[in-house]
C-alpha atoms as a PDB file:
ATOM      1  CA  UNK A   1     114.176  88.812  92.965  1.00  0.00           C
ATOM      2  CA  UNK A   2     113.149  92.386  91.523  1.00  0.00           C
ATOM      3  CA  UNK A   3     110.724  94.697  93.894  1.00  0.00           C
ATOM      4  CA  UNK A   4     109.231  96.891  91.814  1.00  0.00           C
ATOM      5  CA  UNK A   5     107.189  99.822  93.416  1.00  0.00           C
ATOM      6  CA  UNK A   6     104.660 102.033  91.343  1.00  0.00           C
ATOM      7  CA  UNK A   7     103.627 104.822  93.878  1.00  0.00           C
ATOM      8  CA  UNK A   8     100.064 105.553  92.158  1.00  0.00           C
ATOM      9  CA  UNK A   9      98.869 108.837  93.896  1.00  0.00           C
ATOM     10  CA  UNK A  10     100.671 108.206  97.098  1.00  0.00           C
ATOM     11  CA  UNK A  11     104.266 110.540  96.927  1.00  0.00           C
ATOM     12  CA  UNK A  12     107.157 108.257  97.112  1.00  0.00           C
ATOM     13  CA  UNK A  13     110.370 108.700  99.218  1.00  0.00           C
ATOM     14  CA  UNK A  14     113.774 106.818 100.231  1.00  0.00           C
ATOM     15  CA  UNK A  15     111.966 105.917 103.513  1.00  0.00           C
ATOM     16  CA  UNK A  16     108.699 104.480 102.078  1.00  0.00           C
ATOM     17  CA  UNK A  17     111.192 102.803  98.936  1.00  0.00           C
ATOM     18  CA  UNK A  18     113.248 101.195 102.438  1.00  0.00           C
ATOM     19  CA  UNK A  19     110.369  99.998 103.981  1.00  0.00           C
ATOM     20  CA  UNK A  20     108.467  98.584 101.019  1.00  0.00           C
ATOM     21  CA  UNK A  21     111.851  96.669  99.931  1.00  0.00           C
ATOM     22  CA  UNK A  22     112.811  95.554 103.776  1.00  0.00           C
ATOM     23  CA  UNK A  23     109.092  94.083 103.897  1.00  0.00           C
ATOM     24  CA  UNK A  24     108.999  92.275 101.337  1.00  0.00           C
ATOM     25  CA  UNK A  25     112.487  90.615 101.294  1.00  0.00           C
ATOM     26  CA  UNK A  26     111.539  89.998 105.162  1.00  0.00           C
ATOM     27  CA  UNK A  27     108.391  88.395 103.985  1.00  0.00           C
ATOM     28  CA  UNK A  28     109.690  85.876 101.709  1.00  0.00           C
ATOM     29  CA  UNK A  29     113.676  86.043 101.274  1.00  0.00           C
ATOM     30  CA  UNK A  30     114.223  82.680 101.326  1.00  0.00           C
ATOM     31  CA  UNK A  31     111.622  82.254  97.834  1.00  0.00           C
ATOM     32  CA  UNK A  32     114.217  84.753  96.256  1.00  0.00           C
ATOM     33  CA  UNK A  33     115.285  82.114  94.065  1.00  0.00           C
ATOM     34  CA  UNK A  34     111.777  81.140  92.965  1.00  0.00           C
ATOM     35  CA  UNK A  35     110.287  84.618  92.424  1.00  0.00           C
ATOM     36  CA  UNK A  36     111.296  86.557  89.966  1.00  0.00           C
ATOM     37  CA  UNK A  37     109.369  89.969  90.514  1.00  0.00           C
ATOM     38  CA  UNK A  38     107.273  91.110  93.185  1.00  0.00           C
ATOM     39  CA  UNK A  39     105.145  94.047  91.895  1.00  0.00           C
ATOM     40  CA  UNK A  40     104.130  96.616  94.820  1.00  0.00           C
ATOM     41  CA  UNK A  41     101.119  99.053  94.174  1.00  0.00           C
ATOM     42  CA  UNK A  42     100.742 102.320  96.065  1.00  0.00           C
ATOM     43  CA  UNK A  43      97.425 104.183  96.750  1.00  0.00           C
ATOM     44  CA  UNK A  44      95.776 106.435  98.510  1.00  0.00           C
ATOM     45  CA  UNK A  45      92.298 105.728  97.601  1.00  0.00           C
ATOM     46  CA  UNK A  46      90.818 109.126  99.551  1.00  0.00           C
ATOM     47  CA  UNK A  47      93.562 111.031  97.448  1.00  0.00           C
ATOM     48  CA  UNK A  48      94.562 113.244 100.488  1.00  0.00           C
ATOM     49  CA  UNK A  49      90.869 113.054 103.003  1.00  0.00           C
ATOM     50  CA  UNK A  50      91.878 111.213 105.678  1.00  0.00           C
ATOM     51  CA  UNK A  51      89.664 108.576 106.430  1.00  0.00           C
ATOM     52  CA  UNK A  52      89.201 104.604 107.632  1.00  0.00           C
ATOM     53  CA  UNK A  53      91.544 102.418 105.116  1.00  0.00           C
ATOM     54  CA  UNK A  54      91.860 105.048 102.647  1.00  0.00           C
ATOM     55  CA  UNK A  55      95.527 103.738 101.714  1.00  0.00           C
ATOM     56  CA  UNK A  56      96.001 100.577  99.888  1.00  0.00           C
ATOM     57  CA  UNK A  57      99.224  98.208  99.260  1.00  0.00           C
ATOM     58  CA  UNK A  58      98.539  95.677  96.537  1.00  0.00           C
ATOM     59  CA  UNK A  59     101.664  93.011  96.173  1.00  0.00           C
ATOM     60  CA  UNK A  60     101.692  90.942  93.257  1.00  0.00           C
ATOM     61  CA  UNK A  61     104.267  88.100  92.918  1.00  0.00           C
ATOM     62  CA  UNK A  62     105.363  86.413  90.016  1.00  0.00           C
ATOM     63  CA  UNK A  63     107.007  83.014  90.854  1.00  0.00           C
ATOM     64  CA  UNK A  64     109.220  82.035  87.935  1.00  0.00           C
ATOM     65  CA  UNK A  65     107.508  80.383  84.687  1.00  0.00           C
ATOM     66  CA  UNK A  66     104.046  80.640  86.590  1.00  0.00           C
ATOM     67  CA  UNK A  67     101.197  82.852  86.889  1.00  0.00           C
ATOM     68  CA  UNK A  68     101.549  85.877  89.606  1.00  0.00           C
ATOM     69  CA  UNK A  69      98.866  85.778  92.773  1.00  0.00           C
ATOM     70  CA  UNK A  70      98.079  89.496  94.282  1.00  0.00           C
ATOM     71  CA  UNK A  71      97.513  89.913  97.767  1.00  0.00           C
ATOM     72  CA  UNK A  72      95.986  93.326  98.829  1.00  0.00           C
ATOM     73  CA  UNK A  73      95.924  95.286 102.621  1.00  0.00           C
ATOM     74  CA  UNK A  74      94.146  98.758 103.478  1.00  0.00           C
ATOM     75  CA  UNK A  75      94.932 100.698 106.774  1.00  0.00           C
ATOM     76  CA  UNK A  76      94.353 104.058 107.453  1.00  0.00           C
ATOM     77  CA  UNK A  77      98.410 104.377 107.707  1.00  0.00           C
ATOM     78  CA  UNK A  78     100.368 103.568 104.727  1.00  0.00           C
ATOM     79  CA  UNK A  79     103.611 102.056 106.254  1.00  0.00           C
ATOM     80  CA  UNK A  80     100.714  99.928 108.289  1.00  0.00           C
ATOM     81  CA  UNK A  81      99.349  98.649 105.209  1.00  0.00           C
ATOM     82  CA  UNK A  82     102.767  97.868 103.628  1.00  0.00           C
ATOM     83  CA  UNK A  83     103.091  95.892 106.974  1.00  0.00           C
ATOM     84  CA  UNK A  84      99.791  93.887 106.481  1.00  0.00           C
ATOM     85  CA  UNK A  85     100.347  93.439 103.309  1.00  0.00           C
ATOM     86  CA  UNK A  86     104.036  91.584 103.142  1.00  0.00           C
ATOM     87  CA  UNK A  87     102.882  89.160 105.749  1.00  0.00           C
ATOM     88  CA  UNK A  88      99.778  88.282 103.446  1.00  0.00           C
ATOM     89  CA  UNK A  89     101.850  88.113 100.863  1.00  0.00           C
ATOM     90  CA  UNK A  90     104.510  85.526 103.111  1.00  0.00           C
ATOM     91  CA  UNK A  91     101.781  83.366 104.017  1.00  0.00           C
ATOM     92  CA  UNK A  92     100.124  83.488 100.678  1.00  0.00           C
ATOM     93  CA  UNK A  93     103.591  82.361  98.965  1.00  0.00           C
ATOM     94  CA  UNK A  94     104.611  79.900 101.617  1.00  0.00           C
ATOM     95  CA  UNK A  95     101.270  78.332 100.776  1.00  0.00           C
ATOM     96  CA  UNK A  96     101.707  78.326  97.309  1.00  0.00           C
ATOM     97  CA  UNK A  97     105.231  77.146  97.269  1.00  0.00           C
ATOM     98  CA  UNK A  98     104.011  74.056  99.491  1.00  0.00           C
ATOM     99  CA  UNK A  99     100.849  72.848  97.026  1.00  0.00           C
ATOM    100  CA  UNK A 100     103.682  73.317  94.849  1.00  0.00           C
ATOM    101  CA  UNK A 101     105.680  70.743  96.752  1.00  0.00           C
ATOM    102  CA  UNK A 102     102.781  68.281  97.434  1.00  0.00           C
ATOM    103  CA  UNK A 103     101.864  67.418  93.511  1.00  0.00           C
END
């Protein structure tokens, strides 16, 4: 499984890079072998005013020969919404993989 992370306006850095890439394999490591590519969008919607949820994390996975779902958090603290984000992204895959399972 790839993680991919496009920063947007937000400045990257080895920590952030860690903690985006720690979250997500956290979040669903064991669908490593089903997902090829988990895309992971970066923004700071405010660009630099500080406000309520003015940074976003968008995670879109791409399960292998299927179409990609996006799941999307906003916190006022970026590492927060990378947080929020990987487990929506762990329960939105875990759900997917069982409908998957049911059929």
């Amino acid at each position: 499984m790839k993680i991919q992370i496009n920063y947007g306006d937000v400045e990257g850095s080895d920590a952030l890079a860690a903690r985006v890439t720690e979250s997500v394999e956290s979040a669903i490591g064991r669908f490593e072998d089903r997902v090829t590519r988990v895309e992971v969008h970066l923004r700071d919607d405010k660009q630099g005013r500080s406000g309520p949820d003015d940074n976003r994390c968008t995670m879109e996975a791409r399960p292998a020969g299927e179409q990609p779902f996006v799941v999307e958090a906003r916190h006022s603290d970026l590492y927060q919404a990378v947080h929020d984000c990987a487990a929506k992204l762990k329960r939105a895959t875990t759900r997917y993989f069982e409908r998957k399972e049911e059929v």
